[in-house]
C-alpha atoms as a PDB file:
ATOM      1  CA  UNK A   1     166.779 -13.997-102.692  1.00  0.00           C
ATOM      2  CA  UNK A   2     169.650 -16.034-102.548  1.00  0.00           C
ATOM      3  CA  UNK A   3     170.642 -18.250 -99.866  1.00  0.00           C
ATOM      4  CA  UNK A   4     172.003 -21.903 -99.295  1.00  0.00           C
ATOM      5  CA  UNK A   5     169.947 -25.057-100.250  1.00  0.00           C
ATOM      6  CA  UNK A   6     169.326 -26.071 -96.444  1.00  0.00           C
ATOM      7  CA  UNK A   7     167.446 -23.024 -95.621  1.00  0.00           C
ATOM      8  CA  UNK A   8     165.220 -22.812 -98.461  1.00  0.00           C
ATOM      9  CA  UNK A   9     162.308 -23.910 -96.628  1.00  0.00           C
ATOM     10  CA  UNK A  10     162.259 -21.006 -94.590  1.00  0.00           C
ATOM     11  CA  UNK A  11     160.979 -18.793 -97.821  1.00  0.00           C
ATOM     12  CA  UNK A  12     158.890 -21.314 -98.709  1.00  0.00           C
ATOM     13  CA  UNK A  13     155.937 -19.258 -98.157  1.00  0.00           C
ATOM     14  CA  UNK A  14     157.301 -15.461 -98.447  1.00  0.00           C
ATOM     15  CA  UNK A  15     155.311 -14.412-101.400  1.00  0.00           C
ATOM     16  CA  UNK A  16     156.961 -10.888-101.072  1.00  0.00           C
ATOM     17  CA  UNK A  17     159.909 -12.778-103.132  1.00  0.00           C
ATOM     18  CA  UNK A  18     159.980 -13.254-106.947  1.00  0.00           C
ATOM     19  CA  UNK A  19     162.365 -15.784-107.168  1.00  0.00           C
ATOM     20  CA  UNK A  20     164.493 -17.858-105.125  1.00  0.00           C
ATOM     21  CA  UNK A  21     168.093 -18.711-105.379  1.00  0.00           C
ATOM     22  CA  UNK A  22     169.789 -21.578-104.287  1.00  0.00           C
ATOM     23  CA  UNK A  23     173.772 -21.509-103.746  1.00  0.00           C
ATOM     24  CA  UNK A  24     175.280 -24.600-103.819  1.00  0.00           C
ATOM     25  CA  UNK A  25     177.897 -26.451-101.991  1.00  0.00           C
ATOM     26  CA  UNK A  26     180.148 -28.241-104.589  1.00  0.00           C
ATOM     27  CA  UNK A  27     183.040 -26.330-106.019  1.00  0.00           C
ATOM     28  CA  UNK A  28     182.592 -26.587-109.693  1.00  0.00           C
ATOM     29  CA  UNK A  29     178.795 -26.210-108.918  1.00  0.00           C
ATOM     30  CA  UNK A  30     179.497 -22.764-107.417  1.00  0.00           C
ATOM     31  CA  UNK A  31     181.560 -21.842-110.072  1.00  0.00           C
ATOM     32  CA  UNK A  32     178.678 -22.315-112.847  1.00  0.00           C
ATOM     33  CA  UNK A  33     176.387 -21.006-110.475  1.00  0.00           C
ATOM     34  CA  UNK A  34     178.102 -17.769-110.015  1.00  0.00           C
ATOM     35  CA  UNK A  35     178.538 -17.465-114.140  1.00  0.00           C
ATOM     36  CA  UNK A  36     174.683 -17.791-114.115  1.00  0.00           C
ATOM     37  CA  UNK A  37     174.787 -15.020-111.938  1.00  0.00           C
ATOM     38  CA  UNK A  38     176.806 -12.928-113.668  1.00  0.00           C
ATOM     39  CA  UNK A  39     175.093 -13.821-117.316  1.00  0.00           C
ATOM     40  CA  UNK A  40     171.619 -12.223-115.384  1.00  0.00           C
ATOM     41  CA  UNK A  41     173.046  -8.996-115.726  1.00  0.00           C
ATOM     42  CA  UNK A  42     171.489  -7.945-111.921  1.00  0.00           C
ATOM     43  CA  UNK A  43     171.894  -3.670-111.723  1.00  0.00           C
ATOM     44  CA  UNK A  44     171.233  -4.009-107.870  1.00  0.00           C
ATOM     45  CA  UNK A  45     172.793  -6.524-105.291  1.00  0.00           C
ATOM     46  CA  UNK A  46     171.902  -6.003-101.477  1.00  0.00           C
ATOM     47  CA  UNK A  47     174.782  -7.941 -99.648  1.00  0.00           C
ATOM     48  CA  UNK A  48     173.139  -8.852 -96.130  1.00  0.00           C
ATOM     49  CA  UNK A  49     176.118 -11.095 -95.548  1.00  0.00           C
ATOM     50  CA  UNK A  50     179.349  -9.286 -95.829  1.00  0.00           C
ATOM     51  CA  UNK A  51     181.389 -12.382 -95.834  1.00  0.00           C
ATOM     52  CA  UNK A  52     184.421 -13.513 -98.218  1.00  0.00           C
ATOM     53  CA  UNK A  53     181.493 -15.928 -99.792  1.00  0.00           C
ATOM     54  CA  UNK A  54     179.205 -12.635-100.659  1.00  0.00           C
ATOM     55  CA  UNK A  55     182.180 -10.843-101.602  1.00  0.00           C
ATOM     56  CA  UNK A  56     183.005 -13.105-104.335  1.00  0.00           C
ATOM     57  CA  UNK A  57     179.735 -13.838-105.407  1.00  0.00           C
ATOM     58  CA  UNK A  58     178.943 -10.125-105.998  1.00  0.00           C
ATOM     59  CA  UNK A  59     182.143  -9.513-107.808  1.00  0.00           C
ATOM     60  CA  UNK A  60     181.461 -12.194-110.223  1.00  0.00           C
ATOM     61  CA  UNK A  61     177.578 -10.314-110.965  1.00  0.00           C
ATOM     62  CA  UNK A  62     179.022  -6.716-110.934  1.00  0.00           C
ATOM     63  CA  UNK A  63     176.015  -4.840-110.246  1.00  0.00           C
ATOM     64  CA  UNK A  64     175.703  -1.028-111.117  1.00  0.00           C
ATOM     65  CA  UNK A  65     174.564  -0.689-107.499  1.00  0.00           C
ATOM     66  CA  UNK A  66     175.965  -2.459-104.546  1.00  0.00           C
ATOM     67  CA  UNK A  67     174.546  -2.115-101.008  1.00  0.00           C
ATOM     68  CA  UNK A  68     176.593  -3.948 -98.256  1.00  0.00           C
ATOM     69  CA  UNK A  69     175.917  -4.906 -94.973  1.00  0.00           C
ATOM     70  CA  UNK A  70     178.947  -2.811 -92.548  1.00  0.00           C
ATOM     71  CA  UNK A  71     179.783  -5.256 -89.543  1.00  0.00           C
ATOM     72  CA  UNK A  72     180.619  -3.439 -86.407  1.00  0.00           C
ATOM     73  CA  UNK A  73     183.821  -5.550 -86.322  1.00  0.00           C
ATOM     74  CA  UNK A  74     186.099  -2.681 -84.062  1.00  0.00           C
ATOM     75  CA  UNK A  75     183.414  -2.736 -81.481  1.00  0.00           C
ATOM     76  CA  UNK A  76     182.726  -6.395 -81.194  1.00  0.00           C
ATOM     77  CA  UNK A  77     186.599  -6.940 -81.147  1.00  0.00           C
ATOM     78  CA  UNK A  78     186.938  -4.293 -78.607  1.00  0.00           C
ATOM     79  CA  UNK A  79     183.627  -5.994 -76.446  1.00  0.00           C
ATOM     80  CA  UNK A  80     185.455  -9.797 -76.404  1.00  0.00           C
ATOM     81  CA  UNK A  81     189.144  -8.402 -75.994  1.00  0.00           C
ATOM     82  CA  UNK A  82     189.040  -5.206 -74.111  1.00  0.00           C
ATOM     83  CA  UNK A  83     186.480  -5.506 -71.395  1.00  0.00           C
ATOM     84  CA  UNK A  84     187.456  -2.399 -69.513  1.00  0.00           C
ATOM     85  CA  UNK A  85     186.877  -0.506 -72.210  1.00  0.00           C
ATOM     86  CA  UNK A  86     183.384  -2.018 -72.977  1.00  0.00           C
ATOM     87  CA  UNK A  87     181.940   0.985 -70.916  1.00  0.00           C
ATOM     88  CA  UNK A  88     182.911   3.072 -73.399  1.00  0.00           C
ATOM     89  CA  UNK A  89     181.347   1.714 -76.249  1.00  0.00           C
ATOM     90  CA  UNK A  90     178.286   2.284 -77.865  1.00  0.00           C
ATOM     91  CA  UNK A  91     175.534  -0.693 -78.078  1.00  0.00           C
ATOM     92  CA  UNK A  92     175.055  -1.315 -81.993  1.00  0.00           C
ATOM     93  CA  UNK A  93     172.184  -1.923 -83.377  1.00  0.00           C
ATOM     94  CA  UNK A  94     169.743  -5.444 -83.991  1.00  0.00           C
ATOM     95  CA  UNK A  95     171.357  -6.636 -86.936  1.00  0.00           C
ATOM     96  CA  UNK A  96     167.756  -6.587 -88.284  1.00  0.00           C
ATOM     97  CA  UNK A  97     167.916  -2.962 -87.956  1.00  0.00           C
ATOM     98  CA  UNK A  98     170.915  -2.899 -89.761  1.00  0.00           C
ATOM     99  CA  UNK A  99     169.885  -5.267 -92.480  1.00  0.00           C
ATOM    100  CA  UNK A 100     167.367  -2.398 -93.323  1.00  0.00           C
ATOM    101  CA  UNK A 101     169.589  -0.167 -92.925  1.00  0.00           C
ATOM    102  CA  UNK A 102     171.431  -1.735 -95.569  1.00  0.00           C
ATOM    103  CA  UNK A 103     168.544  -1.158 -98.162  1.00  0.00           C
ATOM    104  CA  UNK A 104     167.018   2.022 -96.592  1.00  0.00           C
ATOM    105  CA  UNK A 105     168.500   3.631 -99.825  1.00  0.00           C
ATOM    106  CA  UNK A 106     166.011   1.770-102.004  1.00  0.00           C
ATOM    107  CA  UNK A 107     163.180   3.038 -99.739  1.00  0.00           C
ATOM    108  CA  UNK A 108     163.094   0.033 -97.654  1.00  0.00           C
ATOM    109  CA  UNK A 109     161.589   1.628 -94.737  1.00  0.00           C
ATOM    110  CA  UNK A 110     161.228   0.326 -90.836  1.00  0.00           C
ATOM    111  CA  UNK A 111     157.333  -0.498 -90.581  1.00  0.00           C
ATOM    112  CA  UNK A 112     158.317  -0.940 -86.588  1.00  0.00           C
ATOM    113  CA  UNK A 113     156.973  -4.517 -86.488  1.00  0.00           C
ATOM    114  CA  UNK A 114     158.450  -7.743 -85.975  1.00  0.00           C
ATOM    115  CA  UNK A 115     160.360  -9.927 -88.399  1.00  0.00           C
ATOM    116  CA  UNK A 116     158.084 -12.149 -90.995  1.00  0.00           C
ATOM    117  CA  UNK A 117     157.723 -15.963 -91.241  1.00  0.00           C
ATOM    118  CA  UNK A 118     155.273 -17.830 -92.992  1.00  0.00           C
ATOM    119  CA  UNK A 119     154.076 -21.331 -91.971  1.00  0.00           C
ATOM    120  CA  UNK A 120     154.041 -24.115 -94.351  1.00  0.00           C
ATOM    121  CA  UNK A 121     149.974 -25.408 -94.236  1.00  0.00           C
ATOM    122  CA  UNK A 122     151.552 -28.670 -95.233  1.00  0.00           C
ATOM    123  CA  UNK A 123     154.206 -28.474 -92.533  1.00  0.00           C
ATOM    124  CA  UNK A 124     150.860 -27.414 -90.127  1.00  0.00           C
ATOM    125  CA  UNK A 125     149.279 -30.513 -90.803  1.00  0.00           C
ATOM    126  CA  UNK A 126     152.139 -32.749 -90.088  1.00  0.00           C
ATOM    127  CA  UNK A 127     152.925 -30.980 -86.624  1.00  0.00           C
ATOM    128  CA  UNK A 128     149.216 -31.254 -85.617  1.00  0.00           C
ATOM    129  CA  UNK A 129     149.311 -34.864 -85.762  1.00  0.00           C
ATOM    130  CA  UNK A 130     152.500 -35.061 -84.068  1.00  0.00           C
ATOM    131  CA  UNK A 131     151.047 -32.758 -81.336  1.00  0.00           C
ATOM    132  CA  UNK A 132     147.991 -34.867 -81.152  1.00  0.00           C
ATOM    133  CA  UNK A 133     149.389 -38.211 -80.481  1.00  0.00           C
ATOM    134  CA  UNK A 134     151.555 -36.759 -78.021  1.00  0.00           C
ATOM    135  CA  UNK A 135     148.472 -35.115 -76.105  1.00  0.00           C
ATOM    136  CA  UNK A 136     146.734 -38.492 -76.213  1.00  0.00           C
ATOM    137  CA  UNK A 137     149.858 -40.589 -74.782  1.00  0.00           C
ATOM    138  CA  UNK A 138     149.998 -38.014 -71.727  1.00  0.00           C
ATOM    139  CA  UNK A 139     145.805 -37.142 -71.469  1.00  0.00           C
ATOM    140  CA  UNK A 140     146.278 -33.789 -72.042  1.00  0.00           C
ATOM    141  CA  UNK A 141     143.843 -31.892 -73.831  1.00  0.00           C
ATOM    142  CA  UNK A 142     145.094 -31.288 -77.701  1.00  0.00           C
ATOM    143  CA  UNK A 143     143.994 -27.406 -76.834  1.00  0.00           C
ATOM    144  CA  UNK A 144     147.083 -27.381 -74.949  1.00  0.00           C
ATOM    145  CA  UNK A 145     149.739 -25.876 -76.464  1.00  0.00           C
ATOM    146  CA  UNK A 146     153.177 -27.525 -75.574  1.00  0.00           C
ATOM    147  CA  UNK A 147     156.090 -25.736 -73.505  1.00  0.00           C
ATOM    148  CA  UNK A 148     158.693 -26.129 -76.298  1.00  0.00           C
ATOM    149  CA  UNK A 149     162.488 -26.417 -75.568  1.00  0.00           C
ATOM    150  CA  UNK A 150     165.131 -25.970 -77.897  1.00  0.00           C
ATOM    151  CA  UNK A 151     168.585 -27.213 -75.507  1.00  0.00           C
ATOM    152  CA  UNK A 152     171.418 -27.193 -79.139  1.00  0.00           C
ATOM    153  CA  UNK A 153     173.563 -24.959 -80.655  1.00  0.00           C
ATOM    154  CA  UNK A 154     176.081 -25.204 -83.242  1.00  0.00           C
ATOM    155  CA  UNK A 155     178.663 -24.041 -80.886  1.00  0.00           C
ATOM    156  CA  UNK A 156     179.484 -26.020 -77.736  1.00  0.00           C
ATOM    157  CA  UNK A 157     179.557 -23.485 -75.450  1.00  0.00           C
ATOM    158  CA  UNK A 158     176.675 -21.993 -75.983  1.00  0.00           C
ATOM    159  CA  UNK A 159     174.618 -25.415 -74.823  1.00  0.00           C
ATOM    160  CA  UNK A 160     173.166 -24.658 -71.855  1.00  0.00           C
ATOM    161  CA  UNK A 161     174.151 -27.914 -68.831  1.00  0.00           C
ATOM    162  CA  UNK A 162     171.397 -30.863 -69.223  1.00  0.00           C
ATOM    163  CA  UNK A 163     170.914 -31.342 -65.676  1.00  0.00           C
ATOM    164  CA  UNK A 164     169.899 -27.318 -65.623  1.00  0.00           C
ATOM    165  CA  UNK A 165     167.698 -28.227 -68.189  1.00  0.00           C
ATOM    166  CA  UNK A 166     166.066 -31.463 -67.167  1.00  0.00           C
ATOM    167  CA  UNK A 167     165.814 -29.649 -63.791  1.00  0.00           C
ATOM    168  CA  UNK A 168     164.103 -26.921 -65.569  1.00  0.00           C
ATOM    169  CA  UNK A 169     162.002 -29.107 -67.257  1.00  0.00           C
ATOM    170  CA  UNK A 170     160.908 -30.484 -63.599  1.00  0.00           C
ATOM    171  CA  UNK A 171     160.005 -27.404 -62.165  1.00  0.00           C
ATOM    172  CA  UNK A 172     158.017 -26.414 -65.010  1.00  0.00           C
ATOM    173  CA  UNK A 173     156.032 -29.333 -65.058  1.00  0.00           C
ATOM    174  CA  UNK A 174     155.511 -29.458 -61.708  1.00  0.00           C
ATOM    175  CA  UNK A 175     153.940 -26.012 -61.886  1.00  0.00           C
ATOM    176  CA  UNK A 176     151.299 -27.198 -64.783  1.00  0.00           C
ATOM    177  CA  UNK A 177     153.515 -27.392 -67.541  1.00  0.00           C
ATOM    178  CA  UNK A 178     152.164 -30.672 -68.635  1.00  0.00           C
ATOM    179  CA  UNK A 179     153.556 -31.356 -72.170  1.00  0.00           C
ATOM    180  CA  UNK A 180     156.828 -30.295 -73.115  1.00  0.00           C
ATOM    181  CA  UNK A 181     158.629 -31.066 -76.584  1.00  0.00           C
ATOM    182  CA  UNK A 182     162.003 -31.091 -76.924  1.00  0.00           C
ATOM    183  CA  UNK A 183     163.266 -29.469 -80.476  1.00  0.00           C
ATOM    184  CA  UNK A 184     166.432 -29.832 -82.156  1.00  0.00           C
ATOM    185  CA  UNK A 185     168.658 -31.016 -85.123  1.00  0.00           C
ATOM    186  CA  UNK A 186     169.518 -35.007 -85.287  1.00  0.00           C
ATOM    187  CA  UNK A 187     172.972 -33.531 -84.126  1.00  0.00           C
ATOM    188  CA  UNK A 188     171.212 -32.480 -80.827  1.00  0.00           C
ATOM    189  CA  UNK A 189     169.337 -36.274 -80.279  1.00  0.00           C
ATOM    190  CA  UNK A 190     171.208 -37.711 -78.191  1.00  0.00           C
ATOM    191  CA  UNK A 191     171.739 -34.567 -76.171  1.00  0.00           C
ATOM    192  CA  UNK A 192     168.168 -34.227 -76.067  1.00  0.00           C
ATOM    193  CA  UNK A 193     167.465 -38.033 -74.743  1.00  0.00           C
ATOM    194  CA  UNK A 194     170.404 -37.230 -71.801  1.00  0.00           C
ATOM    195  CA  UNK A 195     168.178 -34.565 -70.738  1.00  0.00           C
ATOM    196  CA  UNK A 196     164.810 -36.716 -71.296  1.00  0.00           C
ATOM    197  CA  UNK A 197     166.617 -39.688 -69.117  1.00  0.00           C
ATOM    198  CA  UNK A 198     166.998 -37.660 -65.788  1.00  0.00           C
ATOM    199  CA  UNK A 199     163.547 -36.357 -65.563  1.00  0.00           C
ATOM    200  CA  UNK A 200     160.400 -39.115 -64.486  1.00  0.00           C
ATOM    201  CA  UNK A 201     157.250 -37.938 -66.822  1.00  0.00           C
ATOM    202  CA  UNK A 202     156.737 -38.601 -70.698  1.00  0.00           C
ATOM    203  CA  UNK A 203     158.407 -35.590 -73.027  1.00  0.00           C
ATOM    204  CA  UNK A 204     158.565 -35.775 -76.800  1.00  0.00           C
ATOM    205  CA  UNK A 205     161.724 -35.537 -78.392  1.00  0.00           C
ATOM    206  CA  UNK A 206     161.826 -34.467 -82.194  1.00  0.00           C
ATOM    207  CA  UNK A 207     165.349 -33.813 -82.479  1.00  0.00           C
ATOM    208  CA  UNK A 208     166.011 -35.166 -86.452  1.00  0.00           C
ATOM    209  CA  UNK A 209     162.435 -35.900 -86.738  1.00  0.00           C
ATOM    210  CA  UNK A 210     161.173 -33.018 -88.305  1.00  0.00           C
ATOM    211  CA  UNK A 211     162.388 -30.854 -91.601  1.00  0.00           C
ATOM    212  CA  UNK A 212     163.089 -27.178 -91.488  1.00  0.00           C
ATOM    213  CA  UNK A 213     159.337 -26.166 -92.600  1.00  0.00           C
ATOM    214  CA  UNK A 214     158.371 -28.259 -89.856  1.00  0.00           C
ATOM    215  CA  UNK A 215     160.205 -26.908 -87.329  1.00  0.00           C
ATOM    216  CA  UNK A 216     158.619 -23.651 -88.239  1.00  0.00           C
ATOM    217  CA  UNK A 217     155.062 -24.994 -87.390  1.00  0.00           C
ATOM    218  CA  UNK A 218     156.122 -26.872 -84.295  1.00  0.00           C
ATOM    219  CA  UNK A 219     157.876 -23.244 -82.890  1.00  0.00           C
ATOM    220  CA  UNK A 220     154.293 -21.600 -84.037  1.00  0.00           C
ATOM    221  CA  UNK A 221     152.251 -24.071 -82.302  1.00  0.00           C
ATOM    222  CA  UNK A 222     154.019 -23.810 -78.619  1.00  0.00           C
ATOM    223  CA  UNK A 223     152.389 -21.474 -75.609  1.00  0.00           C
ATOM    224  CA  UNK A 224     156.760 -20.794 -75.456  1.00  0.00           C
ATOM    225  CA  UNK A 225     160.436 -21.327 -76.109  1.00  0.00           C
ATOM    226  CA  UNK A 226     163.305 -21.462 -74.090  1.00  0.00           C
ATOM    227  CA  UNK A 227     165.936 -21.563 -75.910  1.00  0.00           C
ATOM    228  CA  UNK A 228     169.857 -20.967 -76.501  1.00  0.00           C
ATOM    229  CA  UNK A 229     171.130 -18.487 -78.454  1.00  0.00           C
ATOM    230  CA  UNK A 230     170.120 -20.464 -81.945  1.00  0.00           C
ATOM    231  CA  UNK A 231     168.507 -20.589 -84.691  1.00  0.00           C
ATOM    232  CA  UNK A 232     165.267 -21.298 -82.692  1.00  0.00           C
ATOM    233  CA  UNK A 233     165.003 -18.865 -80.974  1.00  0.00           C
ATOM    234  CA  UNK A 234     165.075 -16.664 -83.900  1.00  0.00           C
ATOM    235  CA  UNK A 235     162.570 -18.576 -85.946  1.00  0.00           C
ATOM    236  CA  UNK A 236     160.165 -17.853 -82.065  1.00  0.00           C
ATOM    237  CA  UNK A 237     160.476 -14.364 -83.119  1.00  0.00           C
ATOM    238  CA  UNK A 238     159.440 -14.347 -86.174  1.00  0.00           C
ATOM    239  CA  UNK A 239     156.426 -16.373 -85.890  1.00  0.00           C
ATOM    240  CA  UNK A 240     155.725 -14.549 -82.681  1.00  0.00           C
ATOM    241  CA  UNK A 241     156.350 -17.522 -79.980  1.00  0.00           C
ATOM    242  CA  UNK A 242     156.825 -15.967 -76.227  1.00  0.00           C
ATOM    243  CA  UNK A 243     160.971 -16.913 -75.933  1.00  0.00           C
ATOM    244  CA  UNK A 244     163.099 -17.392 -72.776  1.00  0.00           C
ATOM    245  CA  UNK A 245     166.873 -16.998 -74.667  1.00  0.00           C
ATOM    246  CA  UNK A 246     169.490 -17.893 -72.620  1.00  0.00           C
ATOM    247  CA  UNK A 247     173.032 -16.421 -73.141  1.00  0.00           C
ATOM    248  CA  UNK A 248     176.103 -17.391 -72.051  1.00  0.00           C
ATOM    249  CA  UNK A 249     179.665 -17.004 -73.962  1.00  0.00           C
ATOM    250  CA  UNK A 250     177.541 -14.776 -76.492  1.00  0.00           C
ATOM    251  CA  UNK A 251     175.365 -11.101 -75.397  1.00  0.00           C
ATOM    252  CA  UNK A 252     172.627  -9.813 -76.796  1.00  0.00           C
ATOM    253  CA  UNK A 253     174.654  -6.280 -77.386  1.00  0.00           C
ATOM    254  CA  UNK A 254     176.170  -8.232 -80.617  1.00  0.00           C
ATOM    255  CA  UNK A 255     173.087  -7.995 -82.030  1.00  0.00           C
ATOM    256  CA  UNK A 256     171.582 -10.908 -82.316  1.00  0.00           C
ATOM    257  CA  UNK A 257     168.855 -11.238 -79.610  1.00  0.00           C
ATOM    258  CA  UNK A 258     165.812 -12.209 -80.278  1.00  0.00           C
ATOM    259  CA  UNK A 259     163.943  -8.956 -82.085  1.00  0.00           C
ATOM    260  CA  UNK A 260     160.315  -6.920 -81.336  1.00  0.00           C
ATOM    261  CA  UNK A 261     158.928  -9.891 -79.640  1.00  0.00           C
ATOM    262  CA  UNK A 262     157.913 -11.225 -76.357  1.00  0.00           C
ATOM    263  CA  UNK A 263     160.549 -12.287 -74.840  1.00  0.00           C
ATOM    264  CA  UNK A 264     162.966 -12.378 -71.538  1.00  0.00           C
ATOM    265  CA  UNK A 265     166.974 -12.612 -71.642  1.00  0.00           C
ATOM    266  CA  UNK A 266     168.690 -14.707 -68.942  1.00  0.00           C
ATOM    267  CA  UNK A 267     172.214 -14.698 -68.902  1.00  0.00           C
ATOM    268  CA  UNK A 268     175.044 -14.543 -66.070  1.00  0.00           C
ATOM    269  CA  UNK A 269     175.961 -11.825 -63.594  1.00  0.00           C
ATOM    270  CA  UNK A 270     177.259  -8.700 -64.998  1.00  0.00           C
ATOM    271  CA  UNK A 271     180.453  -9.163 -63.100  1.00  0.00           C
ATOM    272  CA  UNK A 272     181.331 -11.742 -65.023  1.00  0.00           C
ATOM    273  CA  UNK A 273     183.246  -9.863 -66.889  1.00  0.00           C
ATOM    274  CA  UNK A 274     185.160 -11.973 -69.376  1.00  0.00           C
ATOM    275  CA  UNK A 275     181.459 -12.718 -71.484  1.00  0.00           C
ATOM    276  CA  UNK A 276     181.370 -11.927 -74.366  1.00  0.00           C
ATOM    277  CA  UNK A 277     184.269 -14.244 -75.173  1.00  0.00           C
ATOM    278  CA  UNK A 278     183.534 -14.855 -78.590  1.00  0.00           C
ATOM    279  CA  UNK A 279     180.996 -13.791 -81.381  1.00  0.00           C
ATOM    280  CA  UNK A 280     179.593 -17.179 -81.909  1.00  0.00           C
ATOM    281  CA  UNK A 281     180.519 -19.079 -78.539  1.00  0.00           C
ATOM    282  CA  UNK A 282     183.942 -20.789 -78.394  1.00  0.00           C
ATOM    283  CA  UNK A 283     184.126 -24.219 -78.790  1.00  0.00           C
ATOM    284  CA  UNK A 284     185.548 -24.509 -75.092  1.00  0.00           C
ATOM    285  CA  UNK A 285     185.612 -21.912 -71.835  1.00  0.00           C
ATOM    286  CA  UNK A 286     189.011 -20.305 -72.674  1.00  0.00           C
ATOM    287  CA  UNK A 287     188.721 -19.736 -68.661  1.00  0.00           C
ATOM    288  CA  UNK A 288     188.001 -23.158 -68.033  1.00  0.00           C
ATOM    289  CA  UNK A 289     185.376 -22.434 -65.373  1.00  0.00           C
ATOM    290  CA  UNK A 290     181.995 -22.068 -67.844  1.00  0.00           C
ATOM    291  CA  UNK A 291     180.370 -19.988 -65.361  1.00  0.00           C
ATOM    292  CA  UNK A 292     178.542 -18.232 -67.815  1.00  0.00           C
ATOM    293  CA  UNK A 293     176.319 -20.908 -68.218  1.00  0.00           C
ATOM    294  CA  UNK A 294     176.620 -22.951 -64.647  1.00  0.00           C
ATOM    295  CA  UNK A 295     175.763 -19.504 -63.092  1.00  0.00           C
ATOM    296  CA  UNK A 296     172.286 -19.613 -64.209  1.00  0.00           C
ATOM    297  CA  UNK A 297     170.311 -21.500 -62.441  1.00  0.00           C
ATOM    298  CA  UNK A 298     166.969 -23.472 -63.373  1.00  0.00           C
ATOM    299  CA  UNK A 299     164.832 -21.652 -60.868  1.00  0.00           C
ATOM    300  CA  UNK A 300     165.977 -18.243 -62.939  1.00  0.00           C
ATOM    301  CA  UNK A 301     165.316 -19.378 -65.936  1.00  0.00           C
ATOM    302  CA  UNK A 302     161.573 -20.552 -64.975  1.00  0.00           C
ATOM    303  CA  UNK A 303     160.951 -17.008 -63.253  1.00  0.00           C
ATOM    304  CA  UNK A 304     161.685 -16.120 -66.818  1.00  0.00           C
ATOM    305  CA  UNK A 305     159.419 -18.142 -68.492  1.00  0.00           C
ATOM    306  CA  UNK A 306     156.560 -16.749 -65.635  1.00  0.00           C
ATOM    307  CA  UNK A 307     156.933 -13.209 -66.318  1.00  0.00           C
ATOM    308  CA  UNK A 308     156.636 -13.703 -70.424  1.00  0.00           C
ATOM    309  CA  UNK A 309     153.612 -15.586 -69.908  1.00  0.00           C
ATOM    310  CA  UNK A 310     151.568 -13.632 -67.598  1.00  0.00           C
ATOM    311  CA  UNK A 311     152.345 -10.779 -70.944  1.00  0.00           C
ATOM    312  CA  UNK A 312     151.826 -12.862 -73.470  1.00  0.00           C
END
């Protein structure tokens, strides 16, 4: 398996893979890297990435047999640009599906689970202790698993509005939700603390506090997540955490929502018909109005988070 240095940790624990690659970010270093590659002699690549980066990196190994990853680029394009034609168009597959898709030729079959995550025990240990002091600091029984929230993104516009959240955050404890942990990157911190200002009980924030492996274990050890379309939310599925995703520039019919788990999807009004806008989330509203995400309200969003816990 070969991926980038930073998510490393998420394989820490996959003992399903024989070795594990990682691709650096330095220039020269890529270049030797690749050569590596290439002196392996590899007779089978499976390209799950389809990118100019995977493109080039397979070229360089020349495999006898190549199995790529096909993006459903016309019908995306045609979803953001041509929404009166979006009727028309067929709803593609999870990418998950696809991605085994991609290898169904080596007998990769669809077992019609979930997706797989291992948890670091190390990483368990850590977020236990975490867990506990918080529990202590709020007398709250350490049986309780925390509500966990996960507010970030890498793209702007797909950041939820922090009064919806710290509103959110009310209601919820208000209705029993006791302790509530606020996840994120140290890019999200002071986001985080914003939301953790306007509300009047004590929430831990761990934005930049814990590694990857640890975030793992912290998403394991929560009763939920609500989350934006992220990375977390993805990690929820795969270690089977009840997720509330909310969507707003971004729709789950570009594949990417969260997969064979319990979850709910809140997102705006189907008449609002300019979403998608962008595969990722632009980095502003190109209308200028960001209903997409003002539209949904906090009182939504926690009728959400109801109706995946009475089934989980």
């Amino acid at each position: 398996m070969l991926t980038k240095e930073q998510y490393l940790p998420l394989l820490d624990n996959c003992d399903y893979i024989d070795k594990i690659l990682a691709y650096p970010d330095e220039s020269s270093a890529k270049r030797n890297f690749r050569n590596e590659l290439a002196a392996n002699k590899y007779d089978t690549v499976i390209d799950l990435q389809n990118s100019f980066s995977s493109r080039f990196i397979t070229s360089t190994i020349k495999p006898r047999r190549l199995y790529r990853f096909k993006r459903h680029r016309i019908n995306r394009w045609i979803r953001i640009h041509l929404p009166t034609q979006r009727h028309k168009l067929q709803i593609p597959p999870p990418v998950a599906i696809d991605y085994l898709n991609t290898a169904s030729p080596l007998t990769a079959l669809d077992d019609s689970k979930g997706l797989v995550l291992n948890v670091n025990t190390h990483s368990v240990i850590r977020i236990k202790e975490l867990l506990s002091s918080y529990s202590e600091k709020i007398s709250v029984s350490n049986e309780v698993k925390p509500l966990l929230l996960s507010p970030g993104a890498r793209h702007p516009t797909k950041i939820w509005l922090a009064e919806h959240w710290s509103k959110l955050m009310q209601i919820a404890y208000e209705a029993g939700y006791k302790s509530q942990v606020l996840i994120g990157s140290k890019e999200d911190f002071k986001l985080l603390e914003t939301i953790k200002s306007k509300i009047d009980f004590p929430v831990l924030n761990t934005a930049g506090t814990t590694s990857l492996s640890e975030l793992v274990a912290l998403v394991n050890s929560g009763s939920a997540l609500i989350s934006s379309d992220s990375g977390p939310m993805h990690i929820a599925s795969a270690v089977n955490t009840p997720v509330v995703a909310i969507f707003g520039p971004t729709t789950p019919e570009l594949g990417f929502a969260p997969f064979r788990c319990q979850s709910e999807i809140v997102q705006a009004d189907e008449l609002l018909t300019c979403r998608p806008c962008h595969p990722h989330g632009p980095v502003k509203c190109p209308r200028k109005h960001f209903r997409c995400m003002k539209d949904i309200s906090p009182d939504i969003v926690f009728d959400a988070l109801e109706r995946v816990m009475r089934v989980a």
